[in-house]
PDB file of N, CA and C in Angstrom:
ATOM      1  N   UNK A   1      -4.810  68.751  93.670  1.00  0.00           N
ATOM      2  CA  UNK A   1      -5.541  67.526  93.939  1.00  0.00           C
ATOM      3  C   UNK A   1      -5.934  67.490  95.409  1.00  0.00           C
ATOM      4  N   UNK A   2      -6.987  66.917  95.800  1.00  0.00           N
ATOM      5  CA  UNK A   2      -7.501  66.487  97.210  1.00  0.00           C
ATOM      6  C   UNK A   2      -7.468  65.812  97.639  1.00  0.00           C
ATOM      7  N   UNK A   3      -6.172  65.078  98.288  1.00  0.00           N
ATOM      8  CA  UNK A   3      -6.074  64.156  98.632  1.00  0.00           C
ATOM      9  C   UNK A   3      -6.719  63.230  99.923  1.00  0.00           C
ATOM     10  N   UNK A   4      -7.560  64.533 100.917  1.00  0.00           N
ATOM     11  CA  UNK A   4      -8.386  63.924 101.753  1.00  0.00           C
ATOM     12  C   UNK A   4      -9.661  63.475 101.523  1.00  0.00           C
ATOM     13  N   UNK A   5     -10.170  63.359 100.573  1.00  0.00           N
ATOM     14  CA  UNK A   5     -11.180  62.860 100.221  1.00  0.00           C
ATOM     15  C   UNK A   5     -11.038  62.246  98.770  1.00  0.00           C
ATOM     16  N   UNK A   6     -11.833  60.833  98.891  1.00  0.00           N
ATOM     17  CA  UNK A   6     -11.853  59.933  97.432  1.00  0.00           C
ATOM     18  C   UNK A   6     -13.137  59.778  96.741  1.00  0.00           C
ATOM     19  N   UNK A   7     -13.327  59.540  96.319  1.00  0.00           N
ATOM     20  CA  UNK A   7     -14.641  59.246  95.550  1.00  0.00           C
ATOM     21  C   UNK A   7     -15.061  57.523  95.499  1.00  0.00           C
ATOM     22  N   UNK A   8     -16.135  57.195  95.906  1.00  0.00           N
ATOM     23  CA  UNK A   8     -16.558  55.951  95.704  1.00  0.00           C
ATOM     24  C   UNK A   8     -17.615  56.130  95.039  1.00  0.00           C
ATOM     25  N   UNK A   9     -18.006  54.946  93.678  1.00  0.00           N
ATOM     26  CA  UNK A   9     -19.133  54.821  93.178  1.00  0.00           C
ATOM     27  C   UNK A   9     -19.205  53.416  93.752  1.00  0.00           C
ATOM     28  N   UNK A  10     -20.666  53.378  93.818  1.00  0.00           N
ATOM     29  CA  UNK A  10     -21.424  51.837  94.468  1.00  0.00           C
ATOM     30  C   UNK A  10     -22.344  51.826  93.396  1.00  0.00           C
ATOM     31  N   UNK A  11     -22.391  50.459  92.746  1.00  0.00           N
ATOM     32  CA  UNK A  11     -23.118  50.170  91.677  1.00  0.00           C
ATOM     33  C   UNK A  11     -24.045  48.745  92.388  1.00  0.00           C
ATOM     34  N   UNK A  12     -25.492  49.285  92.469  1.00  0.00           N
ATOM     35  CA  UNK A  12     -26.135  48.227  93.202  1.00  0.00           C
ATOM     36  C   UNK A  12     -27.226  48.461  92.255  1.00  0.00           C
ATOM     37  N   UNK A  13     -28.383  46.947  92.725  1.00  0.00           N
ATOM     38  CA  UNK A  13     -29.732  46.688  91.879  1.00  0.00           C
ATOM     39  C   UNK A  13     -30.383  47.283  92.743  1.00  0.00           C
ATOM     40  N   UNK A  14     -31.647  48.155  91.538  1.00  0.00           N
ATOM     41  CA  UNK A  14     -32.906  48.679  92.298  1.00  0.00           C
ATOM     42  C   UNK A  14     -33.333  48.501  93.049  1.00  0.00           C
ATOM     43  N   UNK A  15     -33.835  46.852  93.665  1.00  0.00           N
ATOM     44  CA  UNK A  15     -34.294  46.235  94.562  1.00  0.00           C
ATOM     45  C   UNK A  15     -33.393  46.542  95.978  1.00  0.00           C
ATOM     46  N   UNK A  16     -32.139  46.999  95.939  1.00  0.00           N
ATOM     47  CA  UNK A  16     -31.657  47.446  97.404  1.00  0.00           C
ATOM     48  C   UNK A  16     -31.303  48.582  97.813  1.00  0.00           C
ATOM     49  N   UNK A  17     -31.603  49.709  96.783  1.00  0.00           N
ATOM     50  CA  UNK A  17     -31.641  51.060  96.742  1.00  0.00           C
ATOM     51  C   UNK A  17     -31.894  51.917  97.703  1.00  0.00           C
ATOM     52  N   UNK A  18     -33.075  51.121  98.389  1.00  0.00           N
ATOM     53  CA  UNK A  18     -33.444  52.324  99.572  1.00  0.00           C
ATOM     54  C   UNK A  18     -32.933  52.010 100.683  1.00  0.00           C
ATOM     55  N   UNK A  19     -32.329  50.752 100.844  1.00  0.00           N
ATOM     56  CA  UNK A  19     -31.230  50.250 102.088  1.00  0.00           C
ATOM     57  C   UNK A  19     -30.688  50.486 101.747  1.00  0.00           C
ATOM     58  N   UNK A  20     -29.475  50.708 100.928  1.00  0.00           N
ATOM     59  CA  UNK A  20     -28.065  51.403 100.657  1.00  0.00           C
ATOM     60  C   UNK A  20     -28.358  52.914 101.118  1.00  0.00           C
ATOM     61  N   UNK A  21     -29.000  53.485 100.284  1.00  0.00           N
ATOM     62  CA  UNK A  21     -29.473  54.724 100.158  1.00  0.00           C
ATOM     63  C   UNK A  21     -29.738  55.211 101.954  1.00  0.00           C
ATOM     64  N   UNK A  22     -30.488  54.364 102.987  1.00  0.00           N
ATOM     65  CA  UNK A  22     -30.900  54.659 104.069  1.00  0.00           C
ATOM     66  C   UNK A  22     -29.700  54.718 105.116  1.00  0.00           C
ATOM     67  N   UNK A  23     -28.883  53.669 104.210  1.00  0.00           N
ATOM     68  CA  UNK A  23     -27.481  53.599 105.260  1.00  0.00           C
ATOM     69  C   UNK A  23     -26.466  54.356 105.012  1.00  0.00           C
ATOM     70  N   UNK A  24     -26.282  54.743 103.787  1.00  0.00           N
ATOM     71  CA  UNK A  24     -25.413  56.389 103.155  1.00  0.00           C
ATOM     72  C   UNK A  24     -26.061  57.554 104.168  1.00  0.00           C
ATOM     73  N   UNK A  25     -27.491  57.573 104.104  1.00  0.00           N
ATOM     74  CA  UNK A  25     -28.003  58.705 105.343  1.00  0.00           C
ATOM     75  C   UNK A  25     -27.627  59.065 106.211  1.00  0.00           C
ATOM     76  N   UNK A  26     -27.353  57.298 107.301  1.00  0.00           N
ATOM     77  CA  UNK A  26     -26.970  57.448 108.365  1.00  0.00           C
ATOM     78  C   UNK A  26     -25.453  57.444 108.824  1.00  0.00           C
ATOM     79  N   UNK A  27     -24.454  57.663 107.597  1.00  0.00           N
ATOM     80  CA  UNK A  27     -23.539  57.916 108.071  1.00  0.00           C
ATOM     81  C   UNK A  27     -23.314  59.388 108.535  1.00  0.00           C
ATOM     82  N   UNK A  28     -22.612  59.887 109.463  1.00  0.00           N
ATOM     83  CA  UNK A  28     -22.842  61.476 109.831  1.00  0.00           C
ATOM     84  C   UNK A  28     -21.436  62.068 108.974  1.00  0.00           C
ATOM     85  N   UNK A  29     -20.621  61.424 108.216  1.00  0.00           N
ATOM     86  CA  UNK A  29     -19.430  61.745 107.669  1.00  0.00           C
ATOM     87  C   UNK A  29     -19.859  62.040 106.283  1.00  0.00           C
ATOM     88  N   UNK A  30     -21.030  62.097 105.687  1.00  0.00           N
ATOM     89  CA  UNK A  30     -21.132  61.935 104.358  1.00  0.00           C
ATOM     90  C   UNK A  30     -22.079  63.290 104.358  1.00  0.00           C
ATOM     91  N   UNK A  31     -21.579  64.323 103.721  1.00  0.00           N
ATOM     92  CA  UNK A  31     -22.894  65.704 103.457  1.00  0.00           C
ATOM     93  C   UNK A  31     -23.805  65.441 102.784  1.00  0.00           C
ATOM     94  N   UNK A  32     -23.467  64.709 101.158  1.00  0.00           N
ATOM     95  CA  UNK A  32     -24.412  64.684 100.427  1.00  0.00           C
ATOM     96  C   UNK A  32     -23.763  63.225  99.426  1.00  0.00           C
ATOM     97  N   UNK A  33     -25.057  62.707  98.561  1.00  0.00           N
ATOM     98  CA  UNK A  33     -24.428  62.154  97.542  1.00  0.00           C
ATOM     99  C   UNK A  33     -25.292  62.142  96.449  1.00  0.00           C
ATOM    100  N   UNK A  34     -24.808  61.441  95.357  1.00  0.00           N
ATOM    101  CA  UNK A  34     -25.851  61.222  93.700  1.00  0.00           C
ATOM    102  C   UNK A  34     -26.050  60.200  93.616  1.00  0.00           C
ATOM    103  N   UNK A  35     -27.057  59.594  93.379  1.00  0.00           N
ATOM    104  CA  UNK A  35     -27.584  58.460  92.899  1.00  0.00           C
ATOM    105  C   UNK A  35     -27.878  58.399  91.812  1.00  0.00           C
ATOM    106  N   UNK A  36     -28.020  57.737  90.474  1.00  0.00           N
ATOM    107  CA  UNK A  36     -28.712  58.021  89.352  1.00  0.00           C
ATOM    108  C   UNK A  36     -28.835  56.125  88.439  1.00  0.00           C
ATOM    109  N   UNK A  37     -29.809  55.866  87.632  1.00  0.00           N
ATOM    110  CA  UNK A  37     -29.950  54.495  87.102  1.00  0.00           C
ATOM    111  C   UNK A  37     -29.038  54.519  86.229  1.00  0.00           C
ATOM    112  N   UNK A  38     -28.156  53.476  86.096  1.00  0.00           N
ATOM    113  CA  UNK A  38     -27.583  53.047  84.890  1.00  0.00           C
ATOM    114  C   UNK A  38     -27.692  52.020  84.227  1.00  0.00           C
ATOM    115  N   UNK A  39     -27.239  51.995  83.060  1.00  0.00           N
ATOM    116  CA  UNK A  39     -27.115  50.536  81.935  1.00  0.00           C
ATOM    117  C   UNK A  39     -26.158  49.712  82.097  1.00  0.00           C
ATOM    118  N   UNK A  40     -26.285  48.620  82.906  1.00  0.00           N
ATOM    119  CA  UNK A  40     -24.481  47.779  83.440  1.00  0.00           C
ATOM    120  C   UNK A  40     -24.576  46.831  82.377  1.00  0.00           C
ATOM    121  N   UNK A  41     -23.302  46.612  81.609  1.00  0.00           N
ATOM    122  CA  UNK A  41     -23.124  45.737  80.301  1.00  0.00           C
ATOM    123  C   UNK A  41     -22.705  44.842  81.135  1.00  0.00           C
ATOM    124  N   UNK A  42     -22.445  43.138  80.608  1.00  0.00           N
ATOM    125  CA  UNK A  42     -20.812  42.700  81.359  1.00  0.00           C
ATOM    126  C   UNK A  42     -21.138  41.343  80.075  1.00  0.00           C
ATOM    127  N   UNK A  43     -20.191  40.829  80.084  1.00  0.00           N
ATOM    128  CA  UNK A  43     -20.251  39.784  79.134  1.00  0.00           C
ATOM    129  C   UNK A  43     -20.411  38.301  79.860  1.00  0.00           C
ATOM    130  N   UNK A  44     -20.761  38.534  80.546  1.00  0.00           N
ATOM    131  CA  UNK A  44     -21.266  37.177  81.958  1.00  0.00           C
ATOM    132  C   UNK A  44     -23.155  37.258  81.475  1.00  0.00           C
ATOM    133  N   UNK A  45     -23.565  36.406  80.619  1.00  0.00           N
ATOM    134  CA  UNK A  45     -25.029  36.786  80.536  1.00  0.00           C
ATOM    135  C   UNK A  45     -25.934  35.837  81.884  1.00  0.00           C
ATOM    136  N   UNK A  46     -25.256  34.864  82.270  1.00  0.00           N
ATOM    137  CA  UNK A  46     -26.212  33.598  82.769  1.00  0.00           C
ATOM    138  C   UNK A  46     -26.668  34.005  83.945  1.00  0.00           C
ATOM    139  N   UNK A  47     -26.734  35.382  84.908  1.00  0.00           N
ATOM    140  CA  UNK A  47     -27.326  35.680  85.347  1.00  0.00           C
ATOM    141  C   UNK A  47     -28.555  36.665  84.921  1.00  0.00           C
ATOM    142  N   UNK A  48     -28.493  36.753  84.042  1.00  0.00           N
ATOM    143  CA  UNK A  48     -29.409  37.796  83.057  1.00  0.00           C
ATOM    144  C   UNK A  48     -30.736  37.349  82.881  1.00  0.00           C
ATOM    145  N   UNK A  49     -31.921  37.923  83.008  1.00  0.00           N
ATOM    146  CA  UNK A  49     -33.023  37.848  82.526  1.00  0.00           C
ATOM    147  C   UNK A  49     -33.605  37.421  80.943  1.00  0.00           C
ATOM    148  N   UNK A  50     -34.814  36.877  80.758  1.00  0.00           N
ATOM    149  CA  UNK A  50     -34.920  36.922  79.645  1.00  0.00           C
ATOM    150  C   UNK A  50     -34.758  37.828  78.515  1.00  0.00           C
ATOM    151  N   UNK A  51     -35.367  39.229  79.531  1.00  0.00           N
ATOM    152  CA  UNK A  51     -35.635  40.992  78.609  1.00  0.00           C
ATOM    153  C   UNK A  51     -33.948  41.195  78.740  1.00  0.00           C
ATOM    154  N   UNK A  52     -32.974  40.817  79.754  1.00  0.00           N
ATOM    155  CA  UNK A  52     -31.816  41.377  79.843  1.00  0.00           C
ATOM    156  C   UNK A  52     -30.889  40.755  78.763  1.00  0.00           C
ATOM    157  N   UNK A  53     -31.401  39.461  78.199  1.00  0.00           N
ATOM    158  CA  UNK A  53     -30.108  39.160  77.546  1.00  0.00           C
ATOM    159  C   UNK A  53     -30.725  39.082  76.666  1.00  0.00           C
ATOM    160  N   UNK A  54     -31.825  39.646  75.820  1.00  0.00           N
ATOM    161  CA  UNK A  54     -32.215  40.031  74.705  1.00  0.00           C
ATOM    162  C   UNK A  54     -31.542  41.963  74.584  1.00  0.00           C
ATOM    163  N   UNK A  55     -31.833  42.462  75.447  1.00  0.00           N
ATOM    164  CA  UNK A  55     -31.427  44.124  75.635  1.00  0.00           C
ATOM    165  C   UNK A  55     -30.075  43.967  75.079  1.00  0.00           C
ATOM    166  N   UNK A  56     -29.241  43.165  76.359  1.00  0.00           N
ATOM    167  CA  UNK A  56     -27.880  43.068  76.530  1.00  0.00           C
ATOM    168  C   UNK A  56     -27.435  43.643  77.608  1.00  0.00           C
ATOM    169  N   UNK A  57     -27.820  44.153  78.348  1.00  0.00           N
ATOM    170  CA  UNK A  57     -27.848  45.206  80.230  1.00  0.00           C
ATOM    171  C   UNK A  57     -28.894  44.755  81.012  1.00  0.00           C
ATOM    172  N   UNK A  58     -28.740  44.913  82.263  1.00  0.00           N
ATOM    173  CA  UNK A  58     -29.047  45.118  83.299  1.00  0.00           C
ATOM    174  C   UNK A  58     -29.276  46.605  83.658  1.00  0.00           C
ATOM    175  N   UNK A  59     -30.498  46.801  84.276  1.00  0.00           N
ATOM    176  CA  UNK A  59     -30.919  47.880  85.107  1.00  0.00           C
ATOM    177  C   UNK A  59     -30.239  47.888  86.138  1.00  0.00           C
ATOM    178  N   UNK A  60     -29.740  49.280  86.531  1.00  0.00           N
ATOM    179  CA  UNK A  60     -28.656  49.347  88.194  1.00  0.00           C
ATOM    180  C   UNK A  60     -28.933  50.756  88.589  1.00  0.00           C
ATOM    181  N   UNK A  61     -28.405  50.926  89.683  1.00  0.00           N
ATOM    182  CA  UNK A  61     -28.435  52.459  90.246  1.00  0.00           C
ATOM    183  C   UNK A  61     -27.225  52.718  90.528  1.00  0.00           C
ATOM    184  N   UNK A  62     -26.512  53.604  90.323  1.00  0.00           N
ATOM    185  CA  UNK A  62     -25.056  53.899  90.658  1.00  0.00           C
ATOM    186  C   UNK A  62     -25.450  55.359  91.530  1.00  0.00           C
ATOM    187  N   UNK A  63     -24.310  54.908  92.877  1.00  0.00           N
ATOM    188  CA  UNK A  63     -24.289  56.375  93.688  1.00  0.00           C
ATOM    189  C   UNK A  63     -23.023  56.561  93.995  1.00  0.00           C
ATOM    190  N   UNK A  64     -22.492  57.702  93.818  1.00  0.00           N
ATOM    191  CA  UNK A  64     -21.413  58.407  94.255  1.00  0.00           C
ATOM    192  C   UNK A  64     -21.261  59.598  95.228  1.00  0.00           C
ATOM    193  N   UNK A  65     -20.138  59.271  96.045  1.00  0.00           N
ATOM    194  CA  UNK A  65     -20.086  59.965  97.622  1.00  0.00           C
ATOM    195  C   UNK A  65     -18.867  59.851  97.424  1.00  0.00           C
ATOM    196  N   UNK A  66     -18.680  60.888  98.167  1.00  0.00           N
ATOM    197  CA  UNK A  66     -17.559  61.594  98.560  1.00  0.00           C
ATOM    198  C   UNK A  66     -16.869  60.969 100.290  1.00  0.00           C
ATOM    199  N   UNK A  67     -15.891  60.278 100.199  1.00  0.00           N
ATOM    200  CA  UNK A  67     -15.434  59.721 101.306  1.00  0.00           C
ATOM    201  C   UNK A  67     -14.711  60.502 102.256  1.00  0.00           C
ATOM    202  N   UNK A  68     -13.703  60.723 103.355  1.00  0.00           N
ATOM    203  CA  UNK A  68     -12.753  61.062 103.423  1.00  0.00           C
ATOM    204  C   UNK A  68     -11.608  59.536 103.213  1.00  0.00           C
ATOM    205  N   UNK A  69     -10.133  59.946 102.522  1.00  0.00           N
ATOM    206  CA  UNK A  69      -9.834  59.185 102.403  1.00  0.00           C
ATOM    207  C   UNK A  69      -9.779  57.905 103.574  1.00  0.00           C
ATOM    208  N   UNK A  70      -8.933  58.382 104.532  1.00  0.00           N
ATOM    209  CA  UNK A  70      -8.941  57.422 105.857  1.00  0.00           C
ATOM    210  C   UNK A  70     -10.092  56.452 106.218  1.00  0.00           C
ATOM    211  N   UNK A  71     -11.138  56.755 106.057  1.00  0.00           N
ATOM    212  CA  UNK A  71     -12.618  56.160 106.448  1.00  0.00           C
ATOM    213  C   UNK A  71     -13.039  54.640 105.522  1.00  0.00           C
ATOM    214  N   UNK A  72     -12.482  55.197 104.292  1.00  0.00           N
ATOM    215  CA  UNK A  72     -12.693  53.625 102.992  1.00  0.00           C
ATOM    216  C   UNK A  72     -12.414  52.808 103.302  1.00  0.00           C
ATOM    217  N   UNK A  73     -11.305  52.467 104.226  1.00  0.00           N
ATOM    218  CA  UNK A  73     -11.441  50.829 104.204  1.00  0.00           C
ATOM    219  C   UNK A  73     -12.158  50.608 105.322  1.00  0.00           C
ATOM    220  N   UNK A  74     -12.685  51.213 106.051  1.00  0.00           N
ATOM    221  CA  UNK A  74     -13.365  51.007 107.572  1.00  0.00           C
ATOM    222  C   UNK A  74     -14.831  50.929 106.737  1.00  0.00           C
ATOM    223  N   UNK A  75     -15.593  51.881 105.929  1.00  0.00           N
ATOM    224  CA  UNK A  75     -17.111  51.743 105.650  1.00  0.00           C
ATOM    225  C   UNK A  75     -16.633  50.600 103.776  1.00  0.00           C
ATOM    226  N   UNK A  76     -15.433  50.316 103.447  1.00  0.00           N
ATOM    227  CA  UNK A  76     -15.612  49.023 102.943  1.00  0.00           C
ATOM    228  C   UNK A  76     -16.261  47.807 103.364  1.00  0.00           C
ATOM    229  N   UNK A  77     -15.122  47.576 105.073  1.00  0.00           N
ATOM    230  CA  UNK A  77     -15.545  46.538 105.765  1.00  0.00           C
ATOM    231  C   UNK A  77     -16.759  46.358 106.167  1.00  0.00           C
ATOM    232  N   UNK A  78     -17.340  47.755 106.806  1.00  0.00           N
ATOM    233  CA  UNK A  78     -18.737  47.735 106.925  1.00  0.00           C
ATOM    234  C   UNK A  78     -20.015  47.114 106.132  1.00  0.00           C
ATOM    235  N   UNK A  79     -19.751  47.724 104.701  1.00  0.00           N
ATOM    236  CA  UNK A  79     -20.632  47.153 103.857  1.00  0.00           C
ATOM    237  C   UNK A  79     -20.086  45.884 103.422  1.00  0.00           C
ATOM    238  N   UNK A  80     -19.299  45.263 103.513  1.00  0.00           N
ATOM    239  CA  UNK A  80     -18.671  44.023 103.699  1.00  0.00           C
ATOM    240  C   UNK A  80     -20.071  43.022 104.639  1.00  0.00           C
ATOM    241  N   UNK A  81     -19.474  43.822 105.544  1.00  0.00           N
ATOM    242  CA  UNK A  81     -20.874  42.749 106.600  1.00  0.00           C
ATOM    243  C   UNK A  81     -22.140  43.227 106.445  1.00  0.00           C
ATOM    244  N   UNK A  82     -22.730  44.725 106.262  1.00  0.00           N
ATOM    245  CA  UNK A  82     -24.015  44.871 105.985  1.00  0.00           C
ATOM    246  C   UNK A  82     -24.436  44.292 104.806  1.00  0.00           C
ATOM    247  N   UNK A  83     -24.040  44.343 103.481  1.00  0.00           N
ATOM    248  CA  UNK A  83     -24.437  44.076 102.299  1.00  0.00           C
ATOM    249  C   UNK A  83     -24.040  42.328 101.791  1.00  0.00           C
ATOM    250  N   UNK A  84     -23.392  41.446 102.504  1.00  0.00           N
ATOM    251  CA  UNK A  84     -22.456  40.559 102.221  1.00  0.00           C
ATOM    252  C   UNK A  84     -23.501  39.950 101.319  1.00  0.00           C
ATOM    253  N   UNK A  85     -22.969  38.965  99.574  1.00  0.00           N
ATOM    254  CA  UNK A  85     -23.338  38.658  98.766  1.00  0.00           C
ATOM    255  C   UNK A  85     -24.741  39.267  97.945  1.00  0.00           C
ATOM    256  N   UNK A  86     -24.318  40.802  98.293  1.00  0.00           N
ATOM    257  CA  UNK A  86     -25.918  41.702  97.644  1.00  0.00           C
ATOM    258  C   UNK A  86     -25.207  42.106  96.076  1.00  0.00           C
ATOM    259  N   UNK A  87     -23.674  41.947  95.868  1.00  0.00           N
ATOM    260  CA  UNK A  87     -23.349  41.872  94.553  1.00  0.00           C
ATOM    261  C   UNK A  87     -23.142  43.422  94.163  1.00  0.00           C
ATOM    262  N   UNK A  88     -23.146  43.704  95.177  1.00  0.00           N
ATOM    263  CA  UNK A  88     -22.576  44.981  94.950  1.00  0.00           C
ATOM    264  C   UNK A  88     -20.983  45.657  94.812  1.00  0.00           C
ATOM    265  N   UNK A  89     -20.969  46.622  93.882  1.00  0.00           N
ATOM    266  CA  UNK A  89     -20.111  46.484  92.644  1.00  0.00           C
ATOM    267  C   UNK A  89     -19.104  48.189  93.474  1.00  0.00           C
ATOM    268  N   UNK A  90     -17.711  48.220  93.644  1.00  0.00           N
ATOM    269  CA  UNK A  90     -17.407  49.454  93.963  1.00  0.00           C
ATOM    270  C   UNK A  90     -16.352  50.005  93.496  1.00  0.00           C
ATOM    271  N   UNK A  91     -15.958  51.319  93.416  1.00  0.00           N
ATOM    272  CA  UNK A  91     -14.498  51.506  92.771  1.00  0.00           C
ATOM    273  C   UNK A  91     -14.251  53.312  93.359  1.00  0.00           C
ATOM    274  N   UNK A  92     -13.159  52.611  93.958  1.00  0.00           N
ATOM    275  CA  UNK A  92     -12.559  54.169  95.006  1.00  0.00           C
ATOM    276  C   UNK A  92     -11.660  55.133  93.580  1.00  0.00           C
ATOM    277  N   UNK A  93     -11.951  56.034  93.042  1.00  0.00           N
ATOM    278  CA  UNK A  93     -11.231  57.033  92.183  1.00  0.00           C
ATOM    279  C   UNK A  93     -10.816  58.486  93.291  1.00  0.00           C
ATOM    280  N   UNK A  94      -9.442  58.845  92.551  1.00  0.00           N
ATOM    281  CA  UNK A  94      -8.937  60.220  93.218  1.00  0.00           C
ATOM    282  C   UNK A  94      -9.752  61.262  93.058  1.00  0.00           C
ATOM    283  N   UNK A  95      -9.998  62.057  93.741  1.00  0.00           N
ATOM    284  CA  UNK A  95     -10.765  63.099  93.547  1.00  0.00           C
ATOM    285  C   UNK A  95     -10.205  64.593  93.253  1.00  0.00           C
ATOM    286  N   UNK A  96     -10.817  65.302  92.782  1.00  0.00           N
ATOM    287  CA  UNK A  96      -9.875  66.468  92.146  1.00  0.00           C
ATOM    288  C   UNK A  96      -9.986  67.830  93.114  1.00  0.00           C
ATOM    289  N   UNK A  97     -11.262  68.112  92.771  1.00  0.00           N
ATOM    290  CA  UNK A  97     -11.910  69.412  93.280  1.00  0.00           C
ATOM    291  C   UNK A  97     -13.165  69.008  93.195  1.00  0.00           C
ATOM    292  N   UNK A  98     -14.375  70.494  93.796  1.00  0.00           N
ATOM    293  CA  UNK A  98     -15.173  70.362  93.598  1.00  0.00           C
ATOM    294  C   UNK A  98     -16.195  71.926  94.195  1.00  0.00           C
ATOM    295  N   UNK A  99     -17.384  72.352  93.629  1.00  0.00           N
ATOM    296  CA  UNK A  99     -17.526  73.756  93.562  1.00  0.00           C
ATOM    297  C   UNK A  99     -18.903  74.114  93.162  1.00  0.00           C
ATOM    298  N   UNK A 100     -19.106  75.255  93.406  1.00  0.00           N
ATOM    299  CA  UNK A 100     -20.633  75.471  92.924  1.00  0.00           C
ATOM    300  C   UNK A 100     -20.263  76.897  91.796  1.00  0.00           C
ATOM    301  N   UNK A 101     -20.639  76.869  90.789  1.00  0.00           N
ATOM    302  CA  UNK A 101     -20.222  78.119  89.893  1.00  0.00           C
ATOM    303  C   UNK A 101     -21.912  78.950  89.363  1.00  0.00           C
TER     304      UNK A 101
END
């Protein structure tokens, strides 16, 4: 296991994608990351759109980066104050390995 580095996914709306995305850039600790759209369920509809709570989801973008562990709660706090009430969604998982084959 790797314990110096964690994994964070950030689950944010389209509409703030390229500011998240611009500020993942400018960290110099981060090599690379994935971004990709997802389908976010939740059983909370009353923020939901008309098309959304007929669908049943929300449109989102989820990106995952590679942290070092030590750094997470420092670029938590960060996006704490950069992002504050943008509703953005996060969850630190252990990380295993990782490789090019």
């Amino acid at each position: 296991m790797n314990e110096t580095r964690q994994l964070m996914t950030i689950v944010i709306t389209p509409d703030i994608e390229d500011i998240v995305v611009d500020w993942l850039l400018d960290r110099p600790e981060i090599e690379r990351f994935n971004s990709y759209q997802v389908k976010s369920y939740n059983k909370e509809h009353s923020s939901y759109t008309a098309i959304e709570k007929v669908t049943g989801w929300k449109r989102k973008i989820a990106i995952r980066v590679l942290f070092p562990t030590e750094i997470i709660p420092e670029i938590i706090r960060q996006m704490k104050i950069e992002f504050a009430n943008s509703g953005i969604y996060y969850r630190i998982t252990p990380f295993l390995d990782e490789g090019v084959i």
